[in-house]
PDB file of N, CA and C in Angstrom:
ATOM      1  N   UNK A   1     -83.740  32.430  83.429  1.00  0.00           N
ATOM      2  CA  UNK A   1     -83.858  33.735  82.825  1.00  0.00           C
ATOM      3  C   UNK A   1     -84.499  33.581  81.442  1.00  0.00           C
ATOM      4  N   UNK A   2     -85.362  34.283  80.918  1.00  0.00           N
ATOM      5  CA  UNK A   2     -86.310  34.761  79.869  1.00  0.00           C
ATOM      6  C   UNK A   2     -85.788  35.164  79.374  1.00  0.00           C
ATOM      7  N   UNK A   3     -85.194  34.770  77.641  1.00  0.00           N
ATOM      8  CA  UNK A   3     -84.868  35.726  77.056  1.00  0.00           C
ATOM      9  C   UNK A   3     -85.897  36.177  75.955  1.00  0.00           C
ATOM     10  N   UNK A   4     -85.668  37.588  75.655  1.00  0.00           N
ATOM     11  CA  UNK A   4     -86.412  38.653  74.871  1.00  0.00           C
ATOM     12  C   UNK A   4     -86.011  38.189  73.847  1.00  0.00           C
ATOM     13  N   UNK A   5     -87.660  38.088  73.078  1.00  0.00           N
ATOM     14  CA  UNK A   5     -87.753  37.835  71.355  1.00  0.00           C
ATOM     15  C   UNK A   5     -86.873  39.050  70.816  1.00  0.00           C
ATOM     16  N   UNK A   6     -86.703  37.940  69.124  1.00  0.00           N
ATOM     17  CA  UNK A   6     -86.041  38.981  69.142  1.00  0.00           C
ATOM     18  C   UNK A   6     -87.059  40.115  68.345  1.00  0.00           C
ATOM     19  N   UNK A   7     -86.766  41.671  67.457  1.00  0.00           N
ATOM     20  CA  UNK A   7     -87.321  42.644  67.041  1.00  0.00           C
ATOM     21  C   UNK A   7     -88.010  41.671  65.662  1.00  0.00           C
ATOM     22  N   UNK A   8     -89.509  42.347  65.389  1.00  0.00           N
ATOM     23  CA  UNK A   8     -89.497  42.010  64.206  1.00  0.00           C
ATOM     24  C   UNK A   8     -88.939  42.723  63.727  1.00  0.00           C
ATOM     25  N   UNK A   9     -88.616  42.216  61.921  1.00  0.00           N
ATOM     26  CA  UNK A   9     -88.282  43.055  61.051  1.00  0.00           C
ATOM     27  C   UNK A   9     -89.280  43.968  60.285  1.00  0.00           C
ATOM     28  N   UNK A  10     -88.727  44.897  59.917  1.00  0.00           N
ATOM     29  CA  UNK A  10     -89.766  45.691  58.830  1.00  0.00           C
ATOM     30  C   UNK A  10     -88.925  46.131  57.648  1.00  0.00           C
ATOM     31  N   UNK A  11     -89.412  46.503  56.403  1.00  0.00           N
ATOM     32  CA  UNK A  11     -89.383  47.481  55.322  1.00  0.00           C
ATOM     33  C   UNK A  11     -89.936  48.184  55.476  1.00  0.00           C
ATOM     34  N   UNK A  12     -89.211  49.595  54.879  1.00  0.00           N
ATOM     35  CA  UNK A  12     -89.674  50.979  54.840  1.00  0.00           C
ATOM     36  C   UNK A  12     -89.334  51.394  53.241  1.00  0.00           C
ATOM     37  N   UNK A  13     -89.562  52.343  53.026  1.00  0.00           N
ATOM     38  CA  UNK A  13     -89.439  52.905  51.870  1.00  0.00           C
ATOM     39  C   UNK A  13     -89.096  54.422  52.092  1.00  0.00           C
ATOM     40  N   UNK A  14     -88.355  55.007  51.944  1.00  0.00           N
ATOM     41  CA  UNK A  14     -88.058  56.665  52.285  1.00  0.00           C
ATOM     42  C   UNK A  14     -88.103  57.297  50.872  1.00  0.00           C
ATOM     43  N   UNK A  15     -88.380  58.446  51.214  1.00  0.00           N
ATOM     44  CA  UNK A  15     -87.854  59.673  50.204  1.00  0.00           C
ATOM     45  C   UNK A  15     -87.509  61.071  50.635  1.00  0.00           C
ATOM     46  N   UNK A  16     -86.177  60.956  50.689  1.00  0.00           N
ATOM     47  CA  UNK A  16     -85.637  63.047  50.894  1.00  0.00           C
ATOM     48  C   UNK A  16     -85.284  63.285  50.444  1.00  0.00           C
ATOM     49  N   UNK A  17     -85.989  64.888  50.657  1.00  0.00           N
ATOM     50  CA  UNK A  17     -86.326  66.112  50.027  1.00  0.00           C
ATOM     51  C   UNK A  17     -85.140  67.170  50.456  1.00  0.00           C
ATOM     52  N   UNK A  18     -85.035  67.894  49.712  1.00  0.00           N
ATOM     53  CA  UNK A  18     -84.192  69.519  49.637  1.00  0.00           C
ATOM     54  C   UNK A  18     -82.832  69.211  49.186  1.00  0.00           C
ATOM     55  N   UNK A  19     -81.713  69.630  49.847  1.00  0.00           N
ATOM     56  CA  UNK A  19     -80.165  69.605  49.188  1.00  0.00           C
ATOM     57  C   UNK A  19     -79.532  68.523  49.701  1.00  0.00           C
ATOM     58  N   UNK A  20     -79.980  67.047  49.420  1.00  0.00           N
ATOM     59  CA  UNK A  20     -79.413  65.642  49.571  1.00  0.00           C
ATOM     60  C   UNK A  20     -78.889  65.174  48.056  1.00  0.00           C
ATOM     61  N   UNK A  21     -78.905  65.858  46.717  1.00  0.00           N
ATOM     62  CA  UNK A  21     -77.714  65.768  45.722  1.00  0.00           C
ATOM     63  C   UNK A  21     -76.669  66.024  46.004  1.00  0.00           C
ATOM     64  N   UNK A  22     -75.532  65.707  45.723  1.00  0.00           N
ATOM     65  CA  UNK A  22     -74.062  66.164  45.313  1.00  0.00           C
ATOM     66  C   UNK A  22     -73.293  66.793  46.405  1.00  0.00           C
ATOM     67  N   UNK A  23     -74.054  66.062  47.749  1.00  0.00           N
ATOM     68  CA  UNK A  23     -73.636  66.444  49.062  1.00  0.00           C
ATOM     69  C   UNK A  23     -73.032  65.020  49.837  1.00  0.00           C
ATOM     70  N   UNK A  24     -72.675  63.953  49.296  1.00  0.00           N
ATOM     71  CA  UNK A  24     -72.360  63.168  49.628  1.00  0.00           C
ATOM     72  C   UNK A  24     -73.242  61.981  50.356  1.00  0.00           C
ATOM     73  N   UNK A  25     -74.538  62.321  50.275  1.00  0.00           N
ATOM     74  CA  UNK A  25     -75.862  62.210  50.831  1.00  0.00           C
ATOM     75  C   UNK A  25     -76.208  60.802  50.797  1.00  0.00           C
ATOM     76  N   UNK A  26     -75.921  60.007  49.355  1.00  0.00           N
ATOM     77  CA  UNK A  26     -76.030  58.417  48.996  1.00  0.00           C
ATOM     78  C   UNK A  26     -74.589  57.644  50.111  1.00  0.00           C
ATOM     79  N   UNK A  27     -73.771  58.166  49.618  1.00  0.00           N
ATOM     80  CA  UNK A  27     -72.576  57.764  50.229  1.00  0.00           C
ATOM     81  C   UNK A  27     -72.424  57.650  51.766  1.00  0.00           C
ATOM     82  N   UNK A  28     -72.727  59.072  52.587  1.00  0.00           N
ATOM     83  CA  UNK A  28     -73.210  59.001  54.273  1.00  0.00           C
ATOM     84  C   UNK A  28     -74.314  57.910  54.373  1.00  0.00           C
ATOM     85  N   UNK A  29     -75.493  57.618  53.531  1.00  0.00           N
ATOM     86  CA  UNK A  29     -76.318  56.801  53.605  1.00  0.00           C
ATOM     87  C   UNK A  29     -76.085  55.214  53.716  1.00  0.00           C
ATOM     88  N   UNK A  30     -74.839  55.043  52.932  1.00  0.00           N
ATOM     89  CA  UNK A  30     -74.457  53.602  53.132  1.00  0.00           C
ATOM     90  C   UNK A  30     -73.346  53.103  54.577  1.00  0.00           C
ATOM     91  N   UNK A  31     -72.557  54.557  54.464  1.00  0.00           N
ATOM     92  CA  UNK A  31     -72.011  54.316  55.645  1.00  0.00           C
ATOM     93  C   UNK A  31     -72.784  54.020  57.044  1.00  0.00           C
ATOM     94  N   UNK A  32     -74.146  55.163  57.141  1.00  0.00           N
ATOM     95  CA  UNK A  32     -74.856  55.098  57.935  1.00  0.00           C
ATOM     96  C   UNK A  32     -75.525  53.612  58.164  1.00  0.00           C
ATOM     97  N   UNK A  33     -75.986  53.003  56.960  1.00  0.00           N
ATOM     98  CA  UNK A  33     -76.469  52.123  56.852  1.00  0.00           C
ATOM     99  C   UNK A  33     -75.991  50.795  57.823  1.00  0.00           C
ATOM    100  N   UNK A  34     -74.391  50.462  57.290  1.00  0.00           N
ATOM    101  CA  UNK A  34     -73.412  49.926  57.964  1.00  0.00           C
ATOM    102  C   UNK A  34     -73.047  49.745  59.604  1.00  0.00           C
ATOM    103  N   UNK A  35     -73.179  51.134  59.708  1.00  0.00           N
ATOM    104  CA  UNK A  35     -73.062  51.408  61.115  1.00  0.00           C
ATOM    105  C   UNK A  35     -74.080  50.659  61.989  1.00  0.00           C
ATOM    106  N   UNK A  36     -75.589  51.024  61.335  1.00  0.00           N
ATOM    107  CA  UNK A  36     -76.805  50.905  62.049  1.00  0.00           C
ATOM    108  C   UNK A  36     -77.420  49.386  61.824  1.00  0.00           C
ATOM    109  N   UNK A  37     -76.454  48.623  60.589  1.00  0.00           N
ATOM    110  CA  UNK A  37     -76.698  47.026  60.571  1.00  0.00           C
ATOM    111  C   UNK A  37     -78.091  46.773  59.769  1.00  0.00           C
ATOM    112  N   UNK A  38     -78.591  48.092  58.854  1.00  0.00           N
ATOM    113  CA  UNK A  38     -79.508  48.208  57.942  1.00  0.00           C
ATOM    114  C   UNK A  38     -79.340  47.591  56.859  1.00  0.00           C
ATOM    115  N   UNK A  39     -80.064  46.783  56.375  1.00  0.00           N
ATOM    116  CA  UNK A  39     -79.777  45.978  54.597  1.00  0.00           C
ATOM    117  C   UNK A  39     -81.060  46.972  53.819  1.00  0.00           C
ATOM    118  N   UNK A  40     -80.565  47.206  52.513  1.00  0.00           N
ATOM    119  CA  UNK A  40     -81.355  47.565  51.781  1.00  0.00           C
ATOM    120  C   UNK A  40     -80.234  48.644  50.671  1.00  0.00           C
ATOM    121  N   UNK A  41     -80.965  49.662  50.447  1.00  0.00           N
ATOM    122  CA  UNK A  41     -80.563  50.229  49.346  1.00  0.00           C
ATOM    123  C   UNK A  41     -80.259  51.890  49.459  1.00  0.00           C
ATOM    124  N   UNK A  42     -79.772  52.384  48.710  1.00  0.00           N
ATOM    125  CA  UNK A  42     -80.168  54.182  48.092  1.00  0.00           C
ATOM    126  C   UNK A  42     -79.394  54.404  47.033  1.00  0.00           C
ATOM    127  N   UNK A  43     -79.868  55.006  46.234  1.00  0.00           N
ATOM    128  CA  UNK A  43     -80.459  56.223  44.858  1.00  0.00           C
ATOM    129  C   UNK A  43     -81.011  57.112  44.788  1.00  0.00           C
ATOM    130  N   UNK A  44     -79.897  58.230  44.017  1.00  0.00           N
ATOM    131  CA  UNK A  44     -80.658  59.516  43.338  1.00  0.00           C
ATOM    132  C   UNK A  44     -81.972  59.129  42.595  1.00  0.00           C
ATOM    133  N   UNK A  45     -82.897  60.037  42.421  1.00  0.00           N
ATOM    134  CA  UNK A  45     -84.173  60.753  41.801  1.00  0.00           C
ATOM    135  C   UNK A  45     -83.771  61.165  40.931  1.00  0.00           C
ATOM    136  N   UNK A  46     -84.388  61.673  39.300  1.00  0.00           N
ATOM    137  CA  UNK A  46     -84.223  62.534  38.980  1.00  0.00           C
ATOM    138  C   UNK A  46     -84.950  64.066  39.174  1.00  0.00           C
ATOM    139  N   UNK A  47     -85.476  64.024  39.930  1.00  0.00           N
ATOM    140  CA  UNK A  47     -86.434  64.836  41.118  1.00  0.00           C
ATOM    141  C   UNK A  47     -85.496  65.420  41.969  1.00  0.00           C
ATOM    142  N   UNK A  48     -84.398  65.547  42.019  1.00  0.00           N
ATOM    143  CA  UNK A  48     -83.801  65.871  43.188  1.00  0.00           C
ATOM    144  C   UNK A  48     -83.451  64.925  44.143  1.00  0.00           C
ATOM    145  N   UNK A  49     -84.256  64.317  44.685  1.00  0.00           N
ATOM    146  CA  UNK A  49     -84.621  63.468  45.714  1.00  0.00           C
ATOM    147  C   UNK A  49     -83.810  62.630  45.868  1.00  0.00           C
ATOM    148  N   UNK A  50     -83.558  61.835  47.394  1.00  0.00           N
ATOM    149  CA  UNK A  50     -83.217  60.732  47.195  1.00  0.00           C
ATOM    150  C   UNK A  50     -83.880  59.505  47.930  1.00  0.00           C
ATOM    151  N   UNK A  51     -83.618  58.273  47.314  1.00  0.00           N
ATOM    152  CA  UNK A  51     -84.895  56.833  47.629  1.00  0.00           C
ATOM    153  C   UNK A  51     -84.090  56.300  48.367  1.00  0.00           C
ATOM    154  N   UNK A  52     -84.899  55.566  49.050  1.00  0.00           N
ATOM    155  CA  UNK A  52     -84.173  54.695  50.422  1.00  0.00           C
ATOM    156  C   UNK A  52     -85.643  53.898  50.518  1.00  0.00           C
ATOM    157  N   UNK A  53     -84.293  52.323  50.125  1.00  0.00           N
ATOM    158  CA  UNK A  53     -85.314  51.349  50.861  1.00  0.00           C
ATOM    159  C   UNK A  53     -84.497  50.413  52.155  1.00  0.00           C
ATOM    160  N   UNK A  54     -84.829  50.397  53.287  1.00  0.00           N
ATOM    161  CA  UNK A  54     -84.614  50.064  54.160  1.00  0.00           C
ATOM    162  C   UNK A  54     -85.042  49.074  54.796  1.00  0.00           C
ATOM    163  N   UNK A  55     -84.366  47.739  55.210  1.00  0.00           N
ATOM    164  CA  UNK A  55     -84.950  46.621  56.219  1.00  0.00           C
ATOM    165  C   UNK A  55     -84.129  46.233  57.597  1.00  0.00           C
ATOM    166  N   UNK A  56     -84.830  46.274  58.273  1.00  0.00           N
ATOM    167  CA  UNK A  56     -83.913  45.452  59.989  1.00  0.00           C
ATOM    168  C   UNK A  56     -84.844  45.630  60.419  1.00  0.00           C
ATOM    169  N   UNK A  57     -84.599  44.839  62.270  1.00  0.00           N
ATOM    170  CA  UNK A  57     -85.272  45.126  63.275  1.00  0.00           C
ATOM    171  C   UNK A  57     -86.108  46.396  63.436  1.00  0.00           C
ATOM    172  N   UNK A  58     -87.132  46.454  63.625  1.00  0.00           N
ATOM    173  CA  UNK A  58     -88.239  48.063  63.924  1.00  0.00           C
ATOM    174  C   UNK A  58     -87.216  48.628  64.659  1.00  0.00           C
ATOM    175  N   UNK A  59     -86.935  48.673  66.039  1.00  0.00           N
ATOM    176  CA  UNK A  59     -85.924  50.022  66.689  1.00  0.00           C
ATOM    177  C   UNK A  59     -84.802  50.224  65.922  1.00  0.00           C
ATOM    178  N   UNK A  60     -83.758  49.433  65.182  1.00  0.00           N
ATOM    179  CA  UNK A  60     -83.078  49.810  64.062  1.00  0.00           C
ATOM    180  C   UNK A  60     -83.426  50.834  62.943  1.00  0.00           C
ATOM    181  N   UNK A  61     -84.419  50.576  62.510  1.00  0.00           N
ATOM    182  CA  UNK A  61     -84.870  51.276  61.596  1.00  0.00           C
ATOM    183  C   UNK A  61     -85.448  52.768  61.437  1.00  0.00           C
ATOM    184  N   UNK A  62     -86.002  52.899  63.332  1.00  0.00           N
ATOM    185  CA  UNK A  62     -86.218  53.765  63.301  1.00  0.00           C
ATOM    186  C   UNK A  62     -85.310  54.870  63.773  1.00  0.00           C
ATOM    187  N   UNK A  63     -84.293  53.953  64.402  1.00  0.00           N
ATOM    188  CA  UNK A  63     -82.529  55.284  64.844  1.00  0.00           C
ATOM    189  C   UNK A  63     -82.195  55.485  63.570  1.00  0.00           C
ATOM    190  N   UNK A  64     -82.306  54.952  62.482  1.00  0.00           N
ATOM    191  CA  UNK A  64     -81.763  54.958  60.923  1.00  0.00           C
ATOM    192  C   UNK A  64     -82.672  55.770  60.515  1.00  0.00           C
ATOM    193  N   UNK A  65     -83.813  55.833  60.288  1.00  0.00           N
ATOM    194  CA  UNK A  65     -84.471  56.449  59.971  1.00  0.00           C
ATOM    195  C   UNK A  65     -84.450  58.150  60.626  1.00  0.00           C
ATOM    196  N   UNK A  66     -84.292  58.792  61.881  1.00  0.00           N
ATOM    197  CA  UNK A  66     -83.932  59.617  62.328  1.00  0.00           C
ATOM    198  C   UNK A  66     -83.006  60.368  61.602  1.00  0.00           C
ATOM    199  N   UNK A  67     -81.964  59.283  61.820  1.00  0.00           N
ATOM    200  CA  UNK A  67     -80.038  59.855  61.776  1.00  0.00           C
ATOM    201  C   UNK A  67     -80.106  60.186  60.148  1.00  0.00           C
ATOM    202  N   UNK A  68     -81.273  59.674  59.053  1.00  0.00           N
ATOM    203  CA  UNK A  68     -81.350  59.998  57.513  1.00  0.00           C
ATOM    204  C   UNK A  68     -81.736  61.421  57.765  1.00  0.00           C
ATOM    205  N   UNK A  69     -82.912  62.023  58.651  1.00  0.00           N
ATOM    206  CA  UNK A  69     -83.222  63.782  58.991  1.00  0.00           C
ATOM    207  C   UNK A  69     -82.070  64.665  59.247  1.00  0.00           C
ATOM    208  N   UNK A  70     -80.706  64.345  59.290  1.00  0.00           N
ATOM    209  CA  UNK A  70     -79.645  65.010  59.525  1.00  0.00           C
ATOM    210  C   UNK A  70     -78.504  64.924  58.058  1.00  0.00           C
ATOM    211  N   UNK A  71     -77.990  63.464  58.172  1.00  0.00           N
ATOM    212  CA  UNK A  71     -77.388  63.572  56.996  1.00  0.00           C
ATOM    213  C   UNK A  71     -75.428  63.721  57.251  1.00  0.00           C
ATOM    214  N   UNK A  72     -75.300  63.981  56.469  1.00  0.00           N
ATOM    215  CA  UNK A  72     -74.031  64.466  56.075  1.00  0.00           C
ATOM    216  C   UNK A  72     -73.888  65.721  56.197  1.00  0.00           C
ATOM    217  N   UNK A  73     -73.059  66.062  56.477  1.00  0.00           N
ATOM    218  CA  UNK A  73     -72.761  67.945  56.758  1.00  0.00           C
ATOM    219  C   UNK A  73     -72.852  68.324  55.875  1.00  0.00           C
ATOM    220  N   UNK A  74     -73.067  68.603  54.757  1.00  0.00           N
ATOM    221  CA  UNK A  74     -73.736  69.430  53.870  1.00  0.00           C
ATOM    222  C   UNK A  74     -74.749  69.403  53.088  1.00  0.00           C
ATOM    223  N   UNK A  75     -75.726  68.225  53.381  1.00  0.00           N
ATOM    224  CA  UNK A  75     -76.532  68.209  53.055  1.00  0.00           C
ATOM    225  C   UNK A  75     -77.803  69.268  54.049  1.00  0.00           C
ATOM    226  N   UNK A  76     -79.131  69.304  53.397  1.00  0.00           N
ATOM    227  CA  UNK A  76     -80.148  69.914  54.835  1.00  0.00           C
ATOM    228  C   UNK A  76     -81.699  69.374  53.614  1.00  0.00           C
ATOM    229  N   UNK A  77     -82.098  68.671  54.864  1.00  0.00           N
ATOM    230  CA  UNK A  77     -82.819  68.071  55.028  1.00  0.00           C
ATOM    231  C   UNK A  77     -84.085  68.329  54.818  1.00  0.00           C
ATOM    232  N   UNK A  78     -85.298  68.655  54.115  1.00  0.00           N
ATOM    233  CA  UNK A  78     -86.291  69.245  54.155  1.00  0.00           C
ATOM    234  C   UNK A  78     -87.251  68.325  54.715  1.00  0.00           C
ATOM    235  N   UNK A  79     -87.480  67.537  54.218  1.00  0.00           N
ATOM    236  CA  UNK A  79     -88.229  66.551  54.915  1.00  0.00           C
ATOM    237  C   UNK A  79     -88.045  65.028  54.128  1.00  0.00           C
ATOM    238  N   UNK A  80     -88.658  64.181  54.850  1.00  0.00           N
ATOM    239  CA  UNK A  80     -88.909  62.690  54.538  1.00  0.00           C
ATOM    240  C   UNK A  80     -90.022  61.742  54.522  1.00  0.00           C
ATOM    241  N   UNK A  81     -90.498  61.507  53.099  1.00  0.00           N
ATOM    242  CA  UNK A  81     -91.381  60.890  53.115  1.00  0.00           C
ATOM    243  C   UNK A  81     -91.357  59.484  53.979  1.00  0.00           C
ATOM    244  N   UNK A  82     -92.149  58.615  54.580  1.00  0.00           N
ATOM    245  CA  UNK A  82     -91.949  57.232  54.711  1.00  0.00           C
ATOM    246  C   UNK A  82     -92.652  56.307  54.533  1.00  0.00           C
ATOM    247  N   UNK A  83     -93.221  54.896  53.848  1.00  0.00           N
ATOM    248  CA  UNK A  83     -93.998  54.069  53.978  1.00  0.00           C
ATOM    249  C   UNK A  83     -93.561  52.887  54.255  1.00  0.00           C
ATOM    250  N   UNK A  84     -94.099  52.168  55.216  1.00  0.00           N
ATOM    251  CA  UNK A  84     -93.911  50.625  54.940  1.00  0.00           C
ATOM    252  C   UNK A  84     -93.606  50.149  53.160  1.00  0.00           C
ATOM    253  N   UNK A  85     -92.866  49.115  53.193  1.00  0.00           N
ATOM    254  CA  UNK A  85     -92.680  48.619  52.027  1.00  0.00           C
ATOM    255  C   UNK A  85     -92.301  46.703  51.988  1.00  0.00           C
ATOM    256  N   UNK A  86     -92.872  46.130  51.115  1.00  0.00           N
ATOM    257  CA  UNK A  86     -92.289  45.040  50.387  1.00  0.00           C
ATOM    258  C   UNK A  86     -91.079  44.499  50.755  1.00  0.00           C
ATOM    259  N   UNK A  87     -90.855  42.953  51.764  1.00  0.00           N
ATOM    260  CA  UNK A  87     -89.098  43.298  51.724  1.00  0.00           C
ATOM    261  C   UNK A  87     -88.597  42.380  50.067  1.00  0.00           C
ATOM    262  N   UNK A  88     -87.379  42.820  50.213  1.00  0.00           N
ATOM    263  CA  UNK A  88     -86.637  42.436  48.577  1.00  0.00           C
ATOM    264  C   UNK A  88     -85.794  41.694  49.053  1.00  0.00           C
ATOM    265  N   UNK A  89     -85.323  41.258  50.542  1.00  0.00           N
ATOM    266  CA  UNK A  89     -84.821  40.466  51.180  1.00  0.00           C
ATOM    267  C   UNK A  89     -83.152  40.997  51.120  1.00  0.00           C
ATOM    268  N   UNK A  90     -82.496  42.108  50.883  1.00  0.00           N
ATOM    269  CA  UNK A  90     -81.143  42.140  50.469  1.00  0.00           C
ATOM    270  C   UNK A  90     -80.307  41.285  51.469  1.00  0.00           C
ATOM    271  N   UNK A  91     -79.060  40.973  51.087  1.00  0.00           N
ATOM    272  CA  UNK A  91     -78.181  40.386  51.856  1.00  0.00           C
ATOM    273  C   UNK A  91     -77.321  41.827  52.612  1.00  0.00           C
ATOM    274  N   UNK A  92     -77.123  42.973  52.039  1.00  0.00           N
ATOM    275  CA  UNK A  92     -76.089  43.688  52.355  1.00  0.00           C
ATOM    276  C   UNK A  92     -76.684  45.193  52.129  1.00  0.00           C
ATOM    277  N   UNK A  93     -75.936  46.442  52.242  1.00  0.00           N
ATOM    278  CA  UNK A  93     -76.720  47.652  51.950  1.00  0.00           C
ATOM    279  C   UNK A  93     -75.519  48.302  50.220  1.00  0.00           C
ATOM    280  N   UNK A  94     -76.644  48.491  49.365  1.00  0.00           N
ATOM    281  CA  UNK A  94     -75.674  49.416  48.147  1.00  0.00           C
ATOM    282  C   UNK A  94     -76.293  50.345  48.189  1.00  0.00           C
ATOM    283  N   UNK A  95     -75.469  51.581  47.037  1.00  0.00           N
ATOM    284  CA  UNK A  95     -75.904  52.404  46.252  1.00  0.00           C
ATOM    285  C   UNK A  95     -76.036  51.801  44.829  1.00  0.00           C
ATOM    286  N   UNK A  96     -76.943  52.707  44.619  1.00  0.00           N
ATOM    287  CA  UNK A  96     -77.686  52.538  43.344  1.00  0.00           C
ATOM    288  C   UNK A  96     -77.972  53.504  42.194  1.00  0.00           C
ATOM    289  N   UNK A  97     -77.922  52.941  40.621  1.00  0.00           N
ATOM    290  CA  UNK A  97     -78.196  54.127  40.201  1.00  0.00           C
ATOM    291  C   UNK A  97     -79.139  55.083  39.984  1.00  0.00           C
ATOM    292  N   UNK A  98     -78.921  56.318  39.473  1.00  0.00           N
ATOM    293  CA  UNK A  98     -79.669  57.006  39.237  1.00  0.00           C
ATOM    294  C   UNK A  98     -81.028  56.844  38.664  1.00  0.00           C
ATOM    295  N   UNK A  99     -82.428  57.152  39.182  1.00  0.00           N
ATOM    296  CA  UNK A  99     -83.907  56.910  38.250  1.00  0.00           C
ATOM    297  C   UNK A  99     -84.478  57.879  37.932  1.00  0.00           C
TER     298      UNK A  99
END
């Protein structure tokens, strides 16, 4: 039996838009993070916004990347920027402060 390589990895870089302040939005983000076995980061904007840098396996990243368009129940979502990005290599996922 053949086993399947495994996923490459990628970095991404996010940014969302609309009512992801003071909605618990960083915080669902790390949990989410956890869940989905994502290393990397998130921080408030002073833009509103919030930054997400993200690394794992490509299909990881992109159920993570999805499940960030929803959020936390009180947040709503306007949209999300995304680019490939730089990895920074993290060991684990934090929050971060404010920029």
């Amino acid at each position: 039996m053949t086993e399947k390589p495994e996923p490459k990895p990628i970095s991404v870089r996010m940014r969302v838009y609309g009512e992801v302040q003071g909605v618990y939005y960083r915080g669902w983000t790390v949990e989410a993070a956890a869940h989905f076995g994502v290393r990397g980061w998130v921080r408030n904007r002073k833009d509103g916004s919030v930054e997400i840098h993200a690394e794992g396996p490509a299909p990881v990243i992109e159920r993570f990347y999805f499940s960030c368009h929803k959020g936390p129940p009180l947040a709503l979502v306007e949209s999300i920027e995304r680019a490939d990005s730089e990895s920074e290599s993290p060991t684990g996922f934090e929050q971060r402060a404010t920029v």
